[in-house]
Protein backbone atom coordinates (compact mmCIF):
# COMPACT_ATOMS: atom_id res chain seq x y z
CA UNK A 1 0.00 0.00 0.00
CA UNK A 2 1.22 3.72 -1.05
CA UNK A 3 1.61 6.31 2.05
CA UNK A 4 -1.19 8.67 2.12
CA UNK A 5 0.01 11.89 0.20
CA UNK A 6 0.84 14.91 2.05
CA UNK A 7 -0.18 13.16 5.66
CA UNK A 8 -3.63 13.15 4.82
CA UNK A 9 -6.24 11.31 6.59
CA UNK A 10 -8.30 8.92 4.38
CA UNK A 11 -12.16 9.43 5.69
CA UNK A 12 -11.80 13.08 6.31
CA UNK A 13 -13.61 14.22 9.83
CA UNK A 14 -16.63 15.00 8.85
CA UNK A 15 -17.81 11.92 7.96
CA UNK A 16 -17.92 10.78 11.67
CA UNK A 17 -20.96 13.23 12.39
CA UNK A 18 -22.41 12.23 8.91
CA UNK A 19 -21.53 15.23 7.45
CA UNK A 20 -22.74 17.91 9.91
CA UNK A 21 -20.47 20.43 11.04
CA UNK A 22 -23.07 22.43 13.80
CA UNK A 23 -25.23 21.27 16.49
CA UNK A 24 -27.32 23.78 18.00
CA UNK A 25 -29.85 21.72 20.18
CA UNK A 26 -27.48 20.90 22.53
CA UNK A 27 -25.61 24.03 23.88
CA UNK A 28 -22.11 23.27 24.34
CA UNK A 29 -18.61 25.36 25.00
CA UNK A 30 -14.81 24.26 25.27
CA UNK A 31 -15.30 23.94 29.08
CA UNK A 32 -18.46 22.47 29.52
CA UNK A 33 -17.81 19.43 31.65
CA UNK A 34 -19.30 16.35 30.43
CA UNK A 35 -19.93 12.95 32.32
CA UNK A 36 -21.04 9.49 31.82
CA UNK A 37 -25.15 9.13 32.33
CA UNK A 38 -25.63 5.52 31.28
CA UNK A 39 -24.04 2.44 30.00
CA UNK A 40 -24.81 2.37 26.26
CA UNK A 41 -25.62 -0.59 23.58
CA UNK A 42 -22.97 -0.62 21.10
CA UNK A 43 -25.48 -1.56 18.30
CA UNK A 44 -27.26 1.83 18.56
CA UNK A 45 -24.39 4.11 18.11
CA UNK A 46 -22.14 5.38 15.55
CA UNK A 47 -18.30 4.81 15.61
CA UNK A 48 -17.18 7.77 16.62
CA UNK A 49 -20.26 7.80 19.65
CA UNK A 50 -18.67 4.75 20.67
CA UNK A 51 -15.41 6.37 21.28
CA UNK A 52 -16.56 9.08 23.11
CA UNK A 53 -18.07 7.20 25.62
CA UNK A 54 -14.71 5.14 26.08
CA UNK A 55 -12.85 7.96 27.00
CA UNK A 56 -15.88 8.69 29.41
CA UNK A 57 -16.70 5.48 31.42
CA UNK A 58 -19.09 6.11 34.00
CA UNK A 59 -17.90 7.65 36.47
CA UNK A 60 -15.38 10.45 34.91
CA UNK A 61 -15.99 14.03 34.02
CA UNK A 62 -13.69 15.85 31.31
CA UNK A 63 -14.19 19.28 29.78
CA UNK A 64 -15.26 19.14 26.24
CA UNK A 65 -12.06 20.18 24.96
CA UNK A 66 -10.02 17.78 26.67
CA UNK A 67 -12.71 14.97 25.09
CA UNK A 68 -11.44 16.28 21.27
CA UNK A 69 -8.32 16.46 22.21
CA UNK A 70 -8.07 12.24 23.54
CA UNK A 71 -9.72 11.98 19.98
CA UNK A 72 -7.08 13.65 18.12
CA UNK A 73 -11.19 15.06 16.61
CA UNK A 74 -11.18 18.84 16.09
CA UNK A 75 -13.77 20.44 18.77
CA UNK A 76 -16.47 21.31 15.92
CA UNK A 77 -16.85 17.56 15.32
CA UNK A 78 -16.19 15.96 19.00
CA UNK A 79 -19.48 18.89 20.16
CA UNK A 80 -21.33 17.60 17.38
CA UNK A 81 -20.59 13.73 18.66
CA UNK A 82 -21.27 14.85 22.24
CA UNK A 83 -24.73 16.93 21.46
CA UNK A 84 -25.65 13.91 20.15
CA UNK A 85 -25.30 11.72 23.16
CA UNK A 86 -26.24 14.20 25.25
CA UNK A 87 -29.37 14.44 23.63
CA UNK A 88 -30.06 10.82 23.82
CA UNK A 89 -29.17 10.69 27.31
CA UNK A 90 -25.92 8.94 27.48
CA UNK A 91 -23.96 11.79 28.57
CA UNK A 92 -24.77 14.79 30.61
CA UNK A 93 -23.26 18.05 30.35
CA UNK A 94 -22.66 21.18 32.86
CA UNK A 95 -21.63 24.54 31.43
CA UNK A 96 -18.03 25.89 32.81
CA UNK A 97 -17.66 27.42 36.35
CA UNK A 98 -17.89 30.81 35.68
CA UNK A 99 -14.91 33.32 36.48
CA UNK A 100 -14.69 34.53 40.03
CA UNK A 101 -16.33 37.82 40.52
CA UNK A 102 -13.91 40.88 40.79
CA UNK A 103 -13.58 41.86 44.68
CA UNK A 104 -15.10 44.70 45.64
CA UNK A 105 -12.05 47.58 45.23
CA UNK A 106 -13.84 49.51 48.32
CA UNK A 107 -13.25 46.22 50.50
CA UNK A 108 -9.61 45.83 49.48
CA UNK A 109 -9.10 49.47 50.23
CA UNK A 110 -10.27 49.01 53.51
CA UNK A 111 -8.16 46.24 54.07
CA UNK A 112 -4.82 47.61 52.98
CA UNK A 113 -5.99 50.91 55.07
CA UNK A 114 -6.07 48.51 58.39
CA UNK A 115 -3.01 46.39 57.75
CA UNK A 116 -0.90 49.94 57.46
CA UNK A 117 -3.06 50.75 60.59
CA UNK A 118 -1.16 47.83 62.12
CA UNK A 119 1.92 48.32 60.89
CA UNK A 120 2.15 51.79 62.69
């Protein structure tokens, strides 16, 4: 057999949603944490399903991101793969933990205020 030319793959990525590239039903960002809901029947999913849910066995939580990486899947596809199994209830998904609020700059104030209080 001939190497591939130029390092190409030979079934290119988008065949492992069937040729979607968006999934909107499902809302899903590069940190949402997903996790194993139930044990699923091999029969009823696609290939690329089916490795999702080995890199999640029941049990684990990964961020999105981290799921597409263990794929070697770009994240368009691995969200589409994971809407999909989230939407058949095989996975469930949380969005990220937000960012810490700023502290309140009158507080801090305050506080430096009373530690050069002490210091005098």
């Amino acid at each position: 057999m001939s190497p591939r030319p130029h390092g190409r793959r030979l079934v290119p990525h988008y065949l492992a949603t069937g040729g979607r590239a968006h999934d909107d039903r499902v809302p899903l960002e590069r940190l949402s944490v997903l996790m194993a809901a139930a044990p699923a029947e091999p029969s009823e999913l696609s290939p690329g399903q089916r490795r999702v849910l080995d890199i999640l066995p029941v049990g684990c939580s990964l961020p999105l991101a981290e799921v597409a990486a263990h794929l070697g899947l770009p994240f368009s596809i691995a969200r589409v793969l994971a809407a999909d199994l989230v939407e058949a209830g095989y996975l469930r998904s949380r969005p990220p933990i937000p960012p810490a609020q700023q502290p309140d700059r009158d507080i801090l104030e305050k506080l430096i205020n009373g530690l050069y209080a002490l210091k005098s």
